[in-house]
Protein backbone atom coordinates (compact mmCIF):
# COMPACT_ATOMS: atom_id res chain seq x y z
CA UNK A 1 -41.97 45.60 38.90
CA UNK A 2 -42.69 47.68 42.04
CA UNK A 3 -39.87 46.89 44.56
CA UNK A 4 -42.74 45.70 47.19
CA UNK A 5 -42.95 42.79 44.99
CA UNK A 6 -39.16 42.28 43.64
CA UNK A 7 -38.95 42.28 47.80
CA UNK A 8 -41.93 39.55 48.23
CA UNK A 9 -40.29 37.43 45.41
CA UNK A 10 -36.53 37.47 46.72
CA UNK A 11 -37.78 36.54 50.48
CA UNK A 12 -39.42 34.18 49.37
CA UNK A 13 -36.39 33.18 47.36
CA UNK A 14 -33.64 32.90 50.28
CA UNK A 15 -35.77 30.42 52.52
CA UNK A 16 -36.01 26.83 52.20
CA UNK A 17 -38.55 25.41 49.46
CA UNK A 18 -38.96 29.32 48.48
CA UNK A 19 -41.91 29.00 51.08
CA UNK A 20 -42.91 30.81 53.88
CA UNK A 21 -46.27 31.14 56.12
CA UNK A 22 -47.92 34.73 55.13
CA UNK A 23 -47.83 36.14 58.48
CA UNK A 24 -43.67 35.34 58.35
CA UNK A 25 -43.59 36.87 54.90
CA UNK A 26 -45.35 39.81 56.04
CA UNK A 27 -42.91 40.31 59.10
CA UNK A 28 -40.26 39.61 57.19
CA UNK A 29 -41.34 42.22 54.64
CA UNK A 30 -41.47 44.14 57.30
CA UNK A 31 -45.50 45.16 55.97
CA UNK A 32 -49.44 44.12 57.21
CA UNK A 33 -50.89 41.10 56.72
CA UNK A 34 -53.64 42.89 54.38
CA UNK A 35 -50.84 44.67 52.20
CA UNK A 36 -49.69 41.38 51.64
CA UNK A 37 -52.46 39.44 51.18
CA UNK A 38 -53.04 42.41 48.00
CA UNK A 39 -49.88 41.90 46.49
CA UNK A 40 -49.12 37.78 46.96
CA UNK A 41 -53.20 37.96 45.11
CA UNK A 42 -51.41 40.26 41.90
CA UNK A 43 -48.63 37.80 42.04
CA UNK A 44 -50.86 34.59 41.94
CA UNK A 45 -52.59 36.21 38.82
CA UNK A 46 -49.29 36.46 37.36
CA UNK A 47 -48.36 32.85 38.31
CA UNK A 48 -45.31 33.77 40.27
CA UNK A 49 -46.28 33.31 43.76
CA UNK A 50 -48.92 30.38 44.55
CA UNK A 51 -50.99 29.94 48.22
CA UNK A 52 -51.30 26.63 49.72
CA UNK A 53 -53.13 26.21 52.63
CA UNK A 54 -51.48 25.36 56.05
CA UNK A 55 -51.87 21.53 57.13
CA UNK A 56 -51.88 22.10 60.80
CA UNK A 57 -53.81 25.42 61.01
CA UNK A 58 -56.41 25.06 58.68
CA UNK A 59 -56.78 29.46 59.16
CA UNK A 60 -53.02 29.91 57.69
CA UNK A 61 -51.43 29.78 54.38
CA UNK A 62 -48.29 29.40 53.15
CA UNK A 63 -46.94 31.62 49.87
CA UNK A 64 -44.35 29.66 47.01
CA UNK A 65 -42.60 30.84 45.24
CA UNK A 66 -43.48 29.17 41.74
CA UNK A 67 -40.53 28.66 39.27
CA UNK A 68 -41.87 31.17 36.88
CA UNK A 69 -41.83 33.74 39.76
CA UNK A 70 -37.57 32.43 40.27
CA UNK A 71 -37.31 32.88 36.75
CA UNK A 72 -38.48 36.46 36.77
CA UNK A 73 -36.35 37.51 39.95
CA UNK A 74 -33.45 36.01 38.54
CA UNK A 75 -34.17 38.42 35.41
CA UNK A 76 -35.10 41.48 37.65
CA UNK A 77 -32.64 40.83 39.97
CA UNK A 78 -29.45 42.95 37.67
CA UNK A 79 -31.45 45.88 37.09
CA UNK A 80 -32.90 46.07 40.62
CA UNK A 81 -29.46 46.21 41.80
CA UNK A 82 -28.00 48.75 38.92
CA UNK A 83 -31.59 50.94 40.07
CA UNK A 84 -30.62 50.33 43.61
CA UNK A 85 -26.74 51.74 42.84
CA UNK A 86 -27.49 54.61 40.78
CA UNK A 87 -29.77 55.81 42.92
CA UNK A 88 -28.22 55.51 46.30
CA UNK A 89 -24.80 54.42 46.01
CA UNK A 90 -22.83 56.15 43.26
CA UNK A 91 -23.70 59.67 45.19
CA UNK A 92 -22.02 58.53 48.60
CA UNK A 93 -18.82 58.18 49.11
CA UNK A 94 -17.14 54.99 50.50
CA UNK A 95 -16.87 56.55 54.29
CA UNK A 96 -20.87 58.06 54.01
CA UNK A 97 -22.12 54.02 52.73
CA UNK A 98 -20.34 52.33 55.82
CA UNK A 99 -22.40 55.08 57.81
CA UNK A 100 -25.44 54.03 55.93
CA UNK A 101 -24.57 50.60 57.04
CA UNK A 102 -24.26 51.20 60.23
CA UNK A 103 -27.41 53.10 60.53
CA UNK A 104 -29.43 50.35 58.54
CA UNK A 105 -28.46 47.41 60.71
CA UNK A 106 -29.28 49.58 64.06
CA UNK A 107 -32.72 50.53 62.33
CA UNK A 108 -33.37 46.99 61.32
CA UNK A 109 -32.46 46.03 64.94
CA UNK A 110 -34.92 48.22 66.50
CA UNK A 111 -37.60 46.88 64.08
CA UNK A 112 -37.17 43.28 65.65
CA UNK A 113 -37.80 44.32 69.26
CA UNK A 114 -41.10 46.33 69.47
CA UNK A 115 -44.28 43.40 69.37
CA UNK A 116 -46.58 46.30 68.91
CA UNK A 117 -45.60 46.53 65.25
CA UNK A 118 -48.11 45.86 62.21
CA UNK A 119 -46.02 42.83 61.21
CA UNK A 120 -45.71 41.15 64.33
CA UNK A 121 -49.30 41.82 66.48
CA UNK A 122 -50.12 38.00 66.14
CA UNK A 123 -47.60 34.44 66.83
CA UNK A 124 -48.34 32.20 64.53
CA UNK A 125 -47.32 28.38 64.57
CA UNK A 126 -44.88 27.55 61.10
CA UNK A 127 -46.97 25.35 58.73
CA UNK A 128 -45.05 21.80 58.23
């Protein structure tokens, strides 16, 4: 499974109902609207992920997370890690991984200000 969509199924995973509007997904996957709008489509065809439309903006939609799509990331999830660890972590040392840390979370902060980013040109209201 292409980690773009191990990523699409596991946020979708962590939120309540294992829904979330497509333009939070797509922020939150930190990719366009369009790139997601290509993968959540593969993932329909493969029944994990399901659209819904948005009750109070008939424009949005909301992607679910469908049980058979939990199932699957609950299988994935061990070898996504061991990938994950064999590929990164076991050549760093302990010392060069809290640096990694540390250099993650100030990347990831910088990624939340800036509105002129692909994921976040547009507010949307949440669907409830």
């Amino acid at each position: 499974m292409p980690h773009l969509y191990y990523s699409i199924l596991a946020n979708l995973s962590d939120v309540p109902d294992r829904r979330l509007r497509m333009t939070d997904l797509a922020e939150k996957s930190k990719i366009t609207r369009s790139r997601l709008t290509y993968a959540v489509t593969r993932l329909e065809k493969d029944g994990l992920v399901r659209r819904e439309g948005c009750p109070s903006d008939k424009r949005g939609s909301t992607a679910v997370l469908t049980d058979e799509g939990m199932a699957v990331l609950e299988r994935t999830a061990p070898g996504h890690v061991e990938t994950v660890r064999a590929a990164i972590f076991d050549h760093l040392t302990p010392e060069q991984v809290g640096q990694l840390e540390e250099i993650s979370a100030g990347i990831a902060r910088a990624l939340e200000e800036p509105e002129d980013v692909p994921w976040r040109r547009r507010s949307t209201p949440s669907c409830s």
